[in-house]
Protein backbone atom coordinates (compact mmCIF):
# COMPACT_ATOMS: atom_id res chain seq x y z
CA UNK A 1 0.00 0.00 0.00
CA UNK A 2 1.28 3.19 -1.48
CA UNK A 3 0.95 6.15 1.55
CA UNK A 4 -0.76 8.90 -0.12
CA UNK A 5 -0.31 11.70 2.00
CA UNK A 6 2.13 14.26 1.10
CA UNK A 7 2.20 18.46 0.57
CA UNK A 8 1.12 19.53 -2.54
CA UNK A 9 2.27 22.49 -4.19
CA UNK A 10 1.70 24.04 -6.74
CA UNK A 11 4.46 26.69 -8.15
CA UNK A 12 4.47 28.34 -11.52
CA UNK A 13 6.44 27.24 -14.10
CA UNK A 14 10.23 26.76 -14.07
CA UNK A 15 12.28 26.85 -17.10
CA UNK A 16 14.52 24.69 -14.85
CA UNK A 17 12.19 21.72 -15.49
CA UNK A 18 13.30 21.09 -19.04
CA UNK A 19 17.20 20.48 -17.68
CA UNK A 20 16.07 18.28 -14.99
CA UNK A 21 14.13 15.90 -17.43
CA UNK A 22 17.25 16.42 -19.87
CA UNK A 23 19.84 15.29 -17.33
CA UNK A 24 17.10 12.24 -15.89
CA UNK A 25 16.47 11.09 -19.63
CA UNK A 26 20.34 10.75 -19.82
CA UNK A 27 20.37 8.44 -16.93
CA UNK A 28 17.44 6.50 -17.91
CA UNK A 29 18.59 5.91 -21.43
CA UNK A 30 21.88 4.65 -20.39
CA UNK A 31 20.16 2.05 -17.75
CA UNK A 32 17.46 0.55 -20.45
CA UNK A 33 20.06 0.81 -23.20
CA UNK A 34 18.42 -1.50 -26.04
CA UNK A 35 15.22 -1.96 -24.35
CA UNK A 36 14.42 1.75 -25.17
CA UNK A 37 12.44 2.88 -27.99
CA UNK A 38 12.23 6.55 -27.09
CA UNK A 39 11.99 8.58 -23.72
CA UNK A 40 9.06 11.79 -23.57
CA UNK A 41 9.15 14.60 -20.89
CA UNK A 42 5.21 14.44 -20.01
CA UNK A 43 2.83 15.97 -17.55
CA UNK A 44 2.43 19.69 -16.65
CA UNK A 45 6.20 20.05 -16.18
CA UNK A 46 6.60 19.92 -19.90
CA UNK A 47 3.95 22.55 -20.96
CA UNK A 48 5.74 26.32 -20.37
CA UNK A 49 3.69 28.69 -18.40
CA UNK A 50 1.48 25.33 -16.99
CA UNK A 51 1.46 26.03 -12.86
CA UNK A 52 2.39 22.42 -11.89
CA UNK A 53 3.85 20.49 -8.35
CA UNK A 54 7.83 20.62 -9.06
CA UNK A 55 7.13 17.01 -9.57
CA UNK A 56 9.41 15.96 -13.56
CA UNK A 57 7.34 13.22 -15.15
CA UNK A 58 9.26 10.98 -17.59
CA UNK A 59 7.41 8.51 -19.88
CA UNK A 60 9.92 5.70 -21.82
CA UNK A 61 8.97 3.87 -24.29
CA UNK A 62 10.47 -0.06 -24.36
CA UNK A 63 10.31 -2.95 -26.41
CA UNK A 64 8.77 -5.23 -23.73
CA UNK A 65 7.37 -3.96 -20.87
CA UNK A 66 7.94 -7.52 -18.63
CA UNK A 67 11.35 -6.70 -19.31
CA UNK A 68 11.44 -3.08 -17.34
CA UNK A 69 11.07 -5.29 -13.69
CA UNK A 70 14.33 -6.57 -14.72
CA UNK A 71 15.72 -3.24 -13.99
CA UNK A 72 14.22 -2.56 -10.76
CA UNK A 73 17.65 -2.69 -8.56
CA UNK A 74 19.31 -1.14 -10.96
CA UNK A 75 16.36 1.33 -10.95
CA UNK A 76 16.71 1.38 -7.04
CA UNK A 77 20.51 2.14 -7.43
CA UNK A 78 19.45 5.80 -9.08
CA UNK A 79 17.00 6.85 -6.49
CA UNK A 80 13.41 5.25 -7.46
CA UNK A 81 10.80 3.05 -5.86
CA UNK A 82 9.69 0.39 -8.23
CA UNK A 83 6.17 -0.04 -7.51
CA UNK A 84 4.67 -1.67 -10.73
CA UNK A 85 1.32 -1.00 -12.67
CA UNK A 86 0.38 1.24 -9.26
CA UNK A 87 -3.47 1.47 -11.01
CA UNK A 88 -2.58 1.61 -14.68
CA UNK A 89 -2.58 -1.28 -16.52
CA UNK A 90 0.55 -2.63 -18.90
CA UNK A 91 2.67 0.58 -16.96
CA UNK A 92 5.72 0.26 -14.67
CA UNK A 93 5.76 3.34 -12.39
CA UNK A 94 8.66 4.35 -10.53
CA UNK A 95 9.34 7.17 -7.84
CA UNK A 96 12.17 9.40 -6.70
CA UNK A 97 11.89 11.48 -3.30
CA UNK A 98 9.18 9.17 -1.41
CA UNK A 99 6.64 11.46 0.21
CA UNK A 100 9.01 14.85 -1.20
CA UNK A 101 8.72 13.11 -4.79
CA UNK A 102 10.78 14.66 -7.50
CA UNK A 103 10.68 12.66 -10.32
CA UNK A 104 7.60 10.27 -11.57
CA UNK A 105 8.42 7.83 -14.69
CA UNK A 106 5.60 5.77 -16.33
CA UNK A 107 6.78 3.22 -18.60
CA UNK A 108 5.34 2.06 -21.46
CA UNK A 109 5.30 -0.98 -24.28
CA UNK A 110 5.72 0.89 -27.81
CA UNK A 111 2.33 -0.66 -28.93
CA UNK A 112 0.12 1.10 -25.97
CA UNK A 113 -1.43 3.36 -27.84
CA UNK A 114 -4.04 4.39 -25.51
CA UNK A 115 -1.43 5.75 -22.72
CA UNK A 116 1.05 6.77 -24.94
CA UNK A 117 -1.18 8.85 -27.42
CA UNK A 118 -3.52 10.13 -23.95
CA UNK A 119 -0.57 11.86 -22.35
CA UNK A 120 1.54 12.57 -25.18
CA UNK A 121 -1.53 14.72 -26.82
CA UNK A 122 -2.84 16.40 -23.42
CA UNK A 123 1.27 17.83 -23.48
CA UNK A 124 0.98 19.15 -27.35
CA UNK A 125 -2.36 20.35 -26.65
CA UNK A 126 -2.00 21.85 -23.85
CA UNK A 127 1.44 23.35 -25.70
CA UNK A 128 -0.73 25.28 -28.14
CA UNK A 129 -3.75 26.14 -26.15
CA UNK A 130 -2.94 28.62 -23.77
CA UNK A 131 -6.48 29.09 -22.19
CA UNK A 132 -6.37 25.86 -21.10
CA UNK A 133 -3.08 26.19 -19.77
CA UNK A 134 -4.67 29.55 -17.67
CA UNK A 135 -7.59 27.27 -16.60
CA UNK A 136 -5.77 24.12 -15.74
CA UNK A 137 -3.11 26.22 -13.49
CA UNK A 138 -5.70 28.24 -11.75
CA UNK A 139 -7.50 25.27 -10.71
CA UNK A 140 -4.75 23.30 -9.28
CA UNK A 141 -3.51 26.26 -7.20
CA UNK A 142 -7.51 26.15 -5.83
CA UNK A 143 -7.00 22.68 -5.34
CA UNK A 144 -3.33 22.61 -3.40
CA UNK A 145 -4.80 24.93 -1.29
CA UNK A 146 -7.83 23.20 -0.54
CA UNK A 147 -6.30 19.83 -0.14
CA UNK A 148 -2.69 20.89 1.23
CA UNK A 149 -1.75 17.40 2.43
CA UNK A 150 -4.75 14.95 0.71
CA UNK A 151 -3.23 13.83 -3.06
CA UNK A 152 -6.83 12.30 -2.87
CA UNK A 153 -8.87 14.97 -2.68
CA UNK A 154 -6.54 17.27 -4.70
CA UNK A 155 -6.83 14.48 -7.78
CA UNK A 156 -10.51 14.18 -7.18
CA UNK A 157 -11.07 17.78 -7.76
CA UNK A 158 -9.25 17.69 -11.03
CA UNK A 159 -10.73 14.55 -12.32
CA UNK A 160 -13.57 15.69 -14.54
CA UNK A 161 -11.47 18.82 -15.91
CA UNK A 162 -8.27 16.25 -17.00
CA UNK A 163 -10.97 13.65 -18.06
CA UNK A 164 -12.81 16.34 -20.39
CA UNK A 165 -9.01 17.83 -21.35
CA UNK A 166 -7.59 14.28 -22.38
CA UNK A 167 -10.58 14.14 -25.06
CA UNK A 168 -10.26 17.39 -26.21
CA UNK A 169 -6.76 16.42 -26.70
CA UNK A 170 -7.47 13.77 -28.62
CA UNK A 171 -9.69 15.00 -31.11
CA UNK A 172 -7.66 17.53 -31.71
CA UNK A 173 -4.60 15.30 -32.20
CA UNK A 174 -6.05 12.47 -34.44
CA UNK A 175 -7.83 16.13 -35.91
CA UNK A 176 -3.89 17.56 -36.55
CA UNK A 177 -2.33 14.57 -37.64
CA UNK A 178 -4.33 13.10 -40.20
């Protein structure tokens, strides 16, 4: 059982963010090696001007995902807490900072579509709509200070708004890119 209390904050965005998935992506690219198809810098971090938690989320892309818990001491060696599908199926999520988390990576087979299109089109959308950007950031600064130490309550309250986002973004994608 995962604890899931921990402070949220919310800060605005920090150009710094783009280094610190730069210099992680290194890492993690020379630990999967062959195994890796291609490594994304996801989640608010990766959207400029997006109000996010300091929180880098890194999504790799392997060749087989049963492979990836092959690499969970080595994983363990650079900081992160394996701990598996943790609610999303065919995923390997992994940790860095317990409780203080600074780094989130969500792994991924090359063939699932689903997760890789969902969060690789709410990034690009979010990239070029800068409303939603406004919106999104407003409402998880509400949030944070609603729910200050309840990742529960703070993920609740944005559940409808990134439900309703994700298929925006992905009309618009398969929209753009046919």
């Amino acid at each position: 059982m995962v604890n899931r209390a921990m402070n949220i904050i919310v800060t605005d965005y920090n150009e710094n963010w783009v280094q610190l998935f730069e210099k992680e992506a290194t890492i993690i690219r020379d630990l999967l090696q062959d195994e890796l198809v291609d490594i994304h810098h996801i989640g608010s971090t990766a959207v400029p001007n997006l109000k996010a938690k300091p929180i880098i989320d890194i999504m790799p892309i392997v060749l087989d995902i049963e492979k990836v818990d092959n690499f969970n001491e080595k994983m363990i060696e650079i900081g992160y807490e394996p701990l598996g599908e943790l609610g999303i199926k065919g995923r390997r999520y992994f940790r860095k900072g317990g409780e203080n988390r600074t780094h989130q990576i969500h792994i991924f087979q090359y063939d699932n579509d689903f997760e890789i299109e969902r969060h690789l089109a709410v990034r690009d959308y979010l990239k070029s709509h800068k409303e939603d950007v406004m919106e999104y950031g407003k409402l998880k600064e509400q949030l944070a200070h609603e729910f200050p130490k309840d990742i529960d309550g703070y993920s609740n309250g944005k559940n409808d708004f990134v439900k309703n986002l994700e298929r925006r973004a992905i009309e618009w994608k398969r929209k753009n890119n046919s």
